[in-house]
C-alpha atoms as a PDB file:
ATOM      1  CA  UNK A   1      36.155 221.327  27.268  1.00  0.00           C
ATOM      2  CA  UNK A   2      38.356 224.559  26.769  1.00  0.00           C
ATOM      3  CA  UNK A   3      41.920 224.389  28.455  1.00  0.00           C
ATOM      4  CA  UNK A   4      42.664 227.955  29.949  1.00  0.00           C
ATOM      5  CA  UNK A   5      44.608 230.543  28.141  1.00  0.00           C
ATOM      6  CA  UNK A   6      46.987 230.680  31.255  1.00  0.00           C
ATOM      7  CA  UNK A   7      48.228 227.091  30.094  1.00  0.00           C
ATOM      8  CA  UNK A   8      48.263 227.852  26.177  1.00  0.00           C
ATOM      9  CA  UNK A   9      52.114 228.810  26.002  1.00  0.00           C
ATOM     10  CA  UNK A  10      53.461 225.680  27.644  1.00  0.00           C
ATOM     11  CA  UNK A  11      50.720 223.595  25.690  1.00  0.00           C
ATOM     12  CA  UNK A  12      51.988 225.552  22.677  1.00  0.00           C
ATOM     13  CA  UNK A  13      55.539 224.203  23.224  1.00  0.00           C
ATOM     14  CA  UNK A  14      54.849 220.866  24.379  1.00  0.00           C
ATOM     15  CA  UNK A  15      52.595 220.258  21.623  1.00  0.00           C
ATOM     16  CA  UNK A  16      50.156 217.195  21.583  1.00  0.00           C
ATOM     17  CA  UNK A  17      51.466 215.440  24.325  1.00  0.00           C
ATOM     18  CA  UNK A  18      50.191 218.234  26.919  1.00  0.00           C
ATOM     19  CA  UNK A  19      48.039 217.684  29.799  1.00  0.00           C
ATOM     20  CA  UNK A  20      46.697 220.432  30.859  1.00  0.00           C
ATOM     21  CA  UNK A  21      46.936 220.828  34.816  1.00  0.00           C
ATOM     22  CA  UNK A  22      42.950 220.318  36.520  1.00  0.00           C
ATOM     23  CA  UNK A  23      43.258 222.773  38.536  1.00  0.00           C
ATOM     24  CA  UNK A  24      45.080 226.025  36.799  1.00  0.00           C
ATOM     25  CA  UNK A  25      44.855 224.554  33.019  1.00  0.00           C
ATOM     26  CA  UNK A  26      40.480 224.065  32.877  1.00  0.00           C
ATOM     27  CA  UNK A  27      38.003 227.127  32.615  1.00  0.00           C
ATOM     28  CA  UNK A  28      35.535 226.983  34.810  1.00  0.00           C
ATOM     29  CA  UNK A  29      32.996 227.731  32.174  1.00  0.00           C
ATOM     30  CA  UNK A  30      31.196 231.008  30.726  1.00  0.00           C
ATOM     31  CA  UNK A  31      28.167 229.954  32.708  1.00  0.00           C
ATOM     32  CA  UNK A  32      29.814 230.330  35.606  1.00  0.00           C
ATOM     33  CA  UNK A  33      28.761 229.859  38.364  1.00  0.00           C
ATOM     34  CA  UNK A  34      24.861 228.619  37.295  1.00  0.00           C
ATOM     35  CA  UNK A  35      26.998 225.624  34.699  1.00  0.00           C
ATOM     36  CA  UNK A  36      30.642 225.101  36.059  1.00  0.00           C
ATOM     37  CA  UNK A  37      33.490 222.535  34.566  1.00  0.00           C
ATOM     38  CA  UNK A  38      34.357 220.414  37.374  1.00  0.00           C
ATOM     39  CA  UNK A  39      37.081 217.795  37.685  1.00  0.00           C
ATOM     40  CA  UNK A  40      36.180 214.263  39.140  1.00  0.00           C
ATOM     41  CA  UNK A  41      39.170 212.821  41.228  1.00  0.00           C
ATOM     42  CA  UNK A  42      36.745 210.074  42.344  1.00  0.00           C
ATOM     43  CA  UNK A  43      33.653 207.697  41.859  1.00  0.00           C
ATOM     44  CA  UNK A  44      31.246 205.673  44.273  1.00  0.00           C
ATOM     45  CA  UNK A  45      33.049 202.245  43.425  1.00  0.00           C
ATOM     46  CA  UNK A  46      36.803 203.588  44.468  1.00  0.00           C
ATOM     47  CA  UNK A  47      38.077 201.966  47.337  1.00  0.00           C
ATOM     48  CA  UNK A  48      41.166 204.147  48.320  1.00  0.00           C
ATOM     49  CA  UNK A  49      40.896 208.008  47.902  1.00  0.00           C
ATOM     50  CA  UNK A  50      42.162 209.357  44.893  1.00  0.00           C
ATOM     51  CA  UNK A  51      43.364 213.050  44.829  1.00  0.00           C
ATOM     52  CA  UNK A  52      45.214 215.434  42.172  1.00  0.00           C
ATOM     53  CA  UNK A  53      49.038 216.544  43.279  1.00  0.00           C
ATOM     54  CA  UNK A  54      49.178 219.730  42.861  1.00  0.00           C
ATOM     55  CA  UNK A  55      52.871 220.458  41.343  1.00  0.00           C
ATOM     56  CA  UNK A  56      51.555 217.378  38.550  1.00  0.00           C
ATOM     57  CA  UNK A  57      47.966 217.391  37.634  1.00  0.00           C
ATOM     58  CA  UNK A  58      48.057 213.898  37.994  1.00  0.00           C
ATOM     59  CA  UNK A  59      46.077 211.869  40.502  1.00  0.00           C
ATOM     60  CA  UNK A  60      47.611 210.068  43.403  1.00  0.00           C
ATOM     61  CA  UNK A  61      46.599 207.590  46.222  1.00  0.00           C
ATOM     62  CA  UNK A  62      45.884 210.117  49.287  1.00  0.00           C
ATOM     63  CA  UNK A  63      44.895 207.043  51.507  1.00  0.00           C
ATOM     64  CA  UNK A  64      43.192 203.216  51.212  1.00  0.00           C
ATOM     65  CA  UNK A  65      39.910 203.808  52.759  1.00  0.00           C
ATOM     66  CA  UNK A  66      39.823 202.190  56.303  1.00  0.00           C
ATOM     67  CA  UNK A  67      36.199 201.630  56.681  1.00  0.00           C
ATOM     68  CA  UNK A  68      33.421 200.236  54.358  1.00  0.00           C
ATOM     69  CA  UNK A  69      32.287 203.633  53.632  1.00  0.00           C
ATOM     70  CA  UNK A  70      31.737 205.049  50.002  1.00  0.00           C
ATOM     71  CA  UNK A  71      31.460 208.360  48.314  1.00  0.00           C
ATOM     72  CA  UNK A  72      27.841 208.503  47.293  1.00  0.00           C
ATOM     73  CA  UNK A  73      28.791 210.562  44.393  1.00  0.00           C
ATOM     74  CA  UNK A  74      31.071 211.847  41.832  1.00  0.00           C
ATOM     75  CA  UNK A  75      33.662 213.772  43.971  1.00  0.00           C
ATOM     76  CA  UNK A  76      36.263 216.421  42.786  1.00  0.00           C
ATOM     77  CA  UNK A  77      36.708 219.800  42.510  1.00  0.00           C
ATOM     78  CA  UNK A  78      36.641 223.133  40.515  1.00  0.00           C
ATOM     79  CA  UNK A  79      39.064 224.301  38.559  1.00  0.00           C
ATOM     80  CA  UNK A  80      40.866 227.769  39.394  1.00  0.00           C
ATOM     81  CA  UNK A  81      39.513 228.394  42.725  1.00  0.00           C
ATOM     82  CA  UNK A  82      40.941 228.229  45.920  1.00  0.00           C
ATOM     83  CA  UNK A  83      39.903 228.473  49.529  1.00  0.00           C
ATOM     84  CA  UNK A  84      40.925 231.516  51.361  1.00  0.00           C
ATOM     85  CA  UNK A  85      40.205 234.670  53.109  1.00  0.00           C
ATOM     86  CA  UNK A  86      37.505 235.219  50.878  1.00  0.00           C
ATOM     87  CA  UNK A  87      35.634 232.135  51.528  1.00  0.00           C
ATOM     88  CA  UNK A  88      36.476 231.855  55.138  1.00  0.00           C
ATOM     89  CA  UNK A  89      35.121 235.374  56.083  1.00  0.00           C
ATOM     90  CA  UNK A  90      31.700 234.078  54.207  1.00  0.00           C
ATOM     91  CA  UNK A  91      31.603 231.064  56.377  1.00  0.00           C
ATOM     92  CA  UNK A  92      32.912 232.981  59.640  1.00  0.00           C
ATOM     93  CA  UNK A  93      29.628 235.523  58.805  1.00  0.00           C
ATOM     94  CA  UNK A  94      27.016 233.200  58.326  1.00  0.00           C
ATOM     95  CA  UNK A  95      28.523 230.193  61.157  1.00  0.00           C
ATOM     96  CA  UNK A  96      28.783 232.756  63.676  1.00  0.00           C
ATOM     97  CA  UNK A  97      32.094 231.613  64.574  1.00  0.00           C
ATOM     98  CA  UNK A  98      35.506 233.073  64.878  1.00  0.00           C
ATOM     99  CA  UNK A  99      39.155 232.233  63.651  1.00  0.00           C
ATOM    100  CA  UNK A 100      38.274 230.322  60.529  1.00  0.00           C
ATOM    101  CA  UNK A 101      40.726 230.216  57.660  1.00  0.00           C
ATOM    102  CA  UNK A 102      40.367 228.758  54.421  1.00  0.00           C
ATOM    103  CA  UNK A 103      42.069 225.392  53.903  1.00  0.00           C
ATOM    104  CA  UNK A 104      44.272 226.728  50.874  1.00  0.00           C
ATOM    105  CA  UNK A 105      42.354 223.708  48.067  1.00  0.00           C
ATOM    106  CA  UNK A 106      40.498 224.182  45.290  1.00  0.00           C
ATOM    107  CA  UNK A 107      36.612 224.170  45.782  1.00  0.00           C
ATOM    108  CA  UNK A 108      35.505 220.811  46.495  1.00  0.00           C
ATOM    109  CA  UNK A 109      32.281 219.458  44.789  1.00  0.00           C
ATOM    110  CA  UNK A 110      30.145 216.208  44.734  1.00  0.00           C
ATOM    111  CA  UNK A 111      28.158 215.741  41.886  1.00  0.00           C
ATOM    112  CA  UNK A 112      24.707 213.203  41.892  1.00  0.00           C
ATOM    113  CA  UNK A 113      23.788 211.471  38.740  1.00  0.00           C
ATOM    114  CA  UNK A 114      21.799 208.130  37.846  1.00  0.00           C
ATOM    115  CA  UNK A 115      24.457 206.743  35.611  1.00  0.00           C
ATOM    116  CA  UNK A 116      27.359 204.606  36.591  1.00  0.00           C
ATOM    117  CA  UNK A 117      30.715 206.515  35.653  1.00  0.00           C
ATOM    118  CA  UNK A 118      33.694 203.901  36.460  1.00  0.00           C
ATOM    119  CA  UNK A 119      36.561 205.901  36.970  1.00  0.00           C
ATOM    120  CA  UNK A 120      37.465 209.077  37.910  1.00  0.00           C
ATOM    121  CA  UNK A 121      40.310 211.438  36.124  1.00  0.00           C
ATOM    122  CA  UNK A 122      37.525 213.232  34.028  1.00  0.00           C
ATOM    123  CA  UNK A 123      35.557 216.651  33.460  1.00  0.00           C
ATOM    124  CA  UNK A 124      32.161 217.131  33.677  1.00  0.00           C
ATOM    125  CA  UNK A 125      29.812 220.129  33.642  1.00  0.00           C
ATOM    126  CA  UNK A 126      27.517 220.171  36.418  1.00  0.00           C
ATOM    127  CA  UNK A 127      24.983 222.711  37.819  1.00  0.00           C
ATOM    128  CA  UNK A 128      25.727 223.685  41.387  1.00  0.00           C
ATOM    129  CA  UNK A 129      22.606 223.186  43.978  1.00  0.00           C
ATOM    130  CA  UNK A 130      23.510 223.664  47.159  1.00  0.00           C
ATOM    131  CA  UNK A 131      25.784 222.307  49.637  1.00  0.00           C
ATOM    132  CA  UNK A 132      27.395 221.933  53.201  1.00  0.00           C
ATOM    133  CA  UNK A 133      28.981 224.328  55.424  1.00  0.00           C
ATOM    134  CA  UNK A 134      32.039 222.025  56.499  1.00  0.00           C
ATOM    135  CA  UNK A 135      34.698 222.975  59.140  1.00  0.00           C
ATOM    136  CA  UNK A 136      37.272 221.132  59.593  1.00  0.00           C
ATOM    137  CA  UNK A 137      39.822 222.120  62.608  1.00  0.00           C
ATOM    138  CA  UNK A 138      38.909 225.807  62.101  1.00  0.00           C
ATOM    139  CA  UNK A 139      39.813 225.746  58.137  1.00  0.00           C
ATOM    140  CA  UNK A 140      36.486 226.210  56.333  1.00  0.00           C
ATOM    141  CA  UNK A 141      36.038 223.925  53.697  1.00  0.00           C
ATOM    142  CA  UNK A 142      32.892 223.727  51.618  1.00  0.00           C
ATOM    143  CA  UNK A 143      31.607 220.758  49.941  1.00  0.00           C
ATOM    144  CA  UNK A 144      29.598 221.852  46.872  1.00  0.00           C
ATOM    145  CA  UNK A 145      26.429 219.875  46.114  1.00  0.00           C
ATOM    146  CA  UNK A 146      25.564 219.419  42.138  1.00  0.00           C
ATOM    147  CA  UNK A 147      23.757 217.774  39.498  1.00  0.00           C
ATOM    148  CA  UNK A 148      25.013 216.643  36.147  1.00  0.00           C
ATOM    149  CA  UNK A 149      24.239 218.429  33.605  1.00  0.00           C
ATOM    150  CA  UNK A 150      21.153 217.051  31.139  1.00  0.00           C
ATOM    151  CA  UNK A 151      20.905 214.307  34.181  1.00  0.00           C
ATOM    152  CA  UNK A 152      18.543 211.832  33.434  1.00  0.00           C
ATOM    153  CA  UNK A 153      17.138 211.527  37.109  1.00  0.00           C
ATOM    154  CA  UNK A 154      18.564 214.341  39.064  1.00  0.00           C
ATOM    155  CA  UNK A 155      18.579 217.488  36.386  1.00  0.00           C
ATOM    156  CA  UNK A 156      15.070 218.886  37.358  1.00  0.00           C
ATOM    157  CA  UNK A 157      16.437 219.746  41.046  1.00  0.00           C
ATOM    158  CA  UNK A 158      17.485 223.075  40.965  1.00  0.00           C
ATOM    159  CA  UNK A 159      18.478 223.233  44.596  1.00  0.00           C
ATOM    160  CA  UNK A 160      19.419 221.086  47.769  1.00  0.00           C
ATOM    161  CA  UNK A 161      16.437 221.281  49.385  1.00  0.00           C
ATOM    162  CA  UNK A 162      14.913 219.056  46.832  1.00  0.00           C
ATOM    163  CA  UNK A 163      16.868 216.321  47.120  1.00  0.00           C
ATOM    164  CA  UNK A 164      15.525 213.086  48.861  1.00  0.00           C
ATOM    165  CA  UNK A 165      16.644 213.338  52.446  1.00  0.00           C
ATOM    166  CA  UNK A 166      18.078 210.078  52.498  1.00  0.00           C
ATOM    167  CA  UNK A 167      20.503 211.536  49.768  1.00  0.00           C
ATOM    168  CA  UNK A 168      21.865 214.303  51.750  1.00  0.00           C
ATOM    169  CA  UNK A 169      21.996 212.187  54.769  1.00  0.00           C
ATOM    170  CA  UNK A 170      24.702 209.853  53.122  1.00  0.00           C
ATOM    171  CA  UNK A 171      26.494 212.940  52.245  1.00  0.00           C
ATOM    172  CA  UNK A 172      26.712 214.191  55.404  1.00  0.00           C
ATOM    173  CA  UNK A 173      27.724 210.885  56.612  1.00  0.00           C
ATOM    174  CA  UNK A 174      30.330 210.240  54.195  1.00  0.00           C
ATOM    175  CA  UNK A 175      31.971 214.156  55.027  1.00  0.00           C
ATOM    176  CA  UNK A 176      31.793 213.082  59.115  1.00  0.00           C
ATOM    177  CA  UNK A 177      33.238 209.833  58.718  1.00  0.00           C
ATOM    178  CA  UNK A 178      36.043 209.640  55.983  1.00  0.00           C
ATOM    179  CA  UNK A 179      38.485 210.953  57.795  1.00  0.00           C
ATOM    180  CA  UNK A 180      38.276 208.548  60.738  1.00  0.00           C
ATOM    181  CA  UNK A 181      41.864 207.419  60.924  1.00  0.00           C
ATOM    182  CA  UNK A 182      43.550 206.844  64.251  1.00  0.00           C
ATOM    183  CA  UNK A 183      45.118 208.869  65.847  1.00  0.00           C
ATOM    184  CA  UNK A 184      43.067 212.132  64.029  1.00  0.00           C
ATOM    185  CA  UNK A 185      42.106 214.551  66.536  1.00  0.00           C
ATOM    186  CA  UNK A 186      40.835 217.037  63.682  1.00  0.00           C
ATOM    187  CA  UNK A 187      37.313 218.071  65.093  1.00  0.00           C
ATOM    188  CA  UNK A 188      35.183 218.196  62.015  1.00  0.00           C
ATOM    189  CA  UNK A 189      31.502 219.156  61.646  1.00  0.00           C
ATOM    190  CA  UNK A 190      28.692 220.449  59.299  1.00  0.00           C
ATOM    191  CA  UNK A 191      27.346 223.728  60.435  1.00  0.00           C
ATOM    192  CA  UNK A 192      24.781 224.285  57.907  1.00  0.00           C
ATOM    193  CA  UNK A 193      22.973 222.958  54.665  1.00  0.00           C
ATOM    194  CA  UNK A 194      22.888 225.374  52.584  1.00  0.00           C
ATOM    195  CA  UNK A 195      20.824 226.496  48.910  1.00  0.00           C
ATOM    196  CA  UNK A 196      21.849 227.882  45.449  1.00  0.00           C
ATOM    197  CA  UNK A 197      22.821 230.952  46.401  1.00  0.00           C
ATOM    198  CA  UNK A 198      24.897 230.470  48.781  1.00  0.00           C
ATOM    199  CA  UNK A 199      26.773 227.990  46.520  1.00  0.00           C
ATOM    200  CA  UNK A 200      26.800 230.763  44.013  1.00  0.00           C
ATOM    201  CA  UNK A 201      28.309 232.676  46.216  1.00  0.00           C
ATOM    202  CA  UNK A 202      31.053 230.916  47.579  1.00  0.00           C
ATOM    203  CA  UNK A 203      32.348 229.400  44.391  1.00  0.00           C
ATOM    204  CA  UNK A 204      32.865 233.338  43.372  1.00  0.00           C
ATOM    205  CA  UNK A 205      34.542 233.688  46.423  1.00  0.00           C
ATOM    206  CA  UNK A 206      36.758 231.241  45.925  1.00  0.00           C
ATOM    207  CA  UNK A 207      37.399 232.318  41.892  1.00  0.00           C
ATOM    208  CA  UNK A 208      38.597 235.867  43.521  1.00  0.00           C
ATOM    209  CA  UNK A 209      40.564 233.800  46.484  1.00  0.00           C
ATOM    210  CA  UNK A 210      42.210 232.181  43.548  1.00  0.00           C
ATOM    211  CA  UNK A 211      42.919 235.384  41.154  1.00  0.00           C
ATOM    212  CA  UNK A 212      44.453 236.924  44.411  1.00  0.00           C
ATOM    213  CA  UNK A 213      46.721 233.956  44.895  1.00  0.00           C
ATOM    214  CA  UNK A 214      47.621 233.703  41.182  1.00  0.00           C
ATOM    215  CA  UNK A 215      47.407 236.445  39.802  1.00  0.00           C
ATOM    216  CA  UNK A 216      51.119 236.591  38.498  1.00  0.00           C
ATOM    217  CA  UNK A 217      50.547 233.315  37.029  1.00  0.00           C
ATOM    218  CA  UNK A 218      49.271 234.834  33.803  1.00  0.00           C
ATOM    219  CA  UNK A 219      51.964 236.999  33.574  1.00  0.00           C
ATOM    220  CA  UNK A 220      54.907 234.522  34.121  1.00  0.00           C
ATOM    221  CA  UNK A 221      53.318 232.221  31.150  1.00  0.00           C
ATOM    222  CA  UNK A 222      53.640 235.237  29.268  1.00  0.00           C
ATOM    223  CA  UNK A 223      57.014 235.016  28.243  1.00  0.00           C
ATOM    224  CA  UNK A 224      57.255 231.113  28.390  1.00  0.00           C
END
């Protein structure tokens, strides 16, 4: 995997010891958005939910998990894109409903393979499917369906509506339920399942979302 040039000048200065940040430091990938680099933040057998801080790179502990409920998949997100007005006019045109923002994250993305990966912290390249149409207290915020790449069992599906129901159902389930905590209000539901081109389509939303939010980022690294 590539870092991005936008990170070169501090990696040039910091030498071997740099991480490159997930989220601004990782090309998505020339095949874009057909074969994209994704970063996995968790796995199926995590029991709290892991997330990246976004001044670090690093992951942290968002919350223990209060219920017995599991990600069914690889979960993370994709590198240099971001959920804005971009995004959230695509989901306020095909939901039909009105005052949706974007939820200012990265693209999130779940990604279904047959082998067991133990821990999260990792990039993988992935091939985008599908996915669901989440909204969560008016912010719109997409959850990417994928395969791994050169999967053993799941690489022949080129789109969502080929997965086994009972597949997507845990999805949906796991998206409805994991924020259960009490006291949150948050109404959150799943509008749509939707195919490959729509997925297509709102991860290049969200790449343009996130060159309109960074675009002096380049610039400033410049003259590191």
């Amino acid at each position: 995997m590539s870092t991005n040039k936008l990170m070169d000048p501090i990696g040039k200065l910091m030498g071997l010891r740099y991480k490159s940040h997930p989220w601004h430091g990782v090309d998505i990938g020339k095949e874009s958005p057909e074969v994209i680099t994704c970063f996995v933040e968790m796995v199926p057998t995590d029991t709290v939910k892991y997330e990246v801080d976004k001044a670090s790179g690093y992951l942290i502990i968002d919350r223990p998990q209060k219920y017995s409920n599991v990600i069914p998949a690889l979960y993370g997100f994709i590198p240099q894109t971001y959920s804005d007005d971009s995004v959230a006019e695509y989901c306020m045109e095909k939901s039909g409903k009105e005052g949706i923002t974007g939820d200012h994250d990265p693209l999130d993305i779940c990604i279904l393979t047959e082998k067991e990966i133990s821990h999260g912290d990792i990039l993988v390249k992935a091939k985008p499917i599908g996915g669901f149409r989440m909204i969560d207290d008016n912010e719109s915020d997409d959850k990417i369906v994928a395969v791994l790449r050169n999967d053993a069992l799941y690489a022949g599906f080129d789109d969502i509506s080929e997965i086994p129901e009972m597949v997507i159902n845990r999805l949906k389930h796991y998206f409805l339920t994991y924020k259960d905590l009490p006291g949150n209000k948050k109404e959150v539901e799943i509008t749509h399942t939707f195919g490959k081109e729509e997925a297509h389509e709102i991860i290049k939303r969200s790449q343009n979302d996130y060159q309109a939010k960074f675009e002096r980022l380049g610039s400033l690294l410049s003259n590191v």
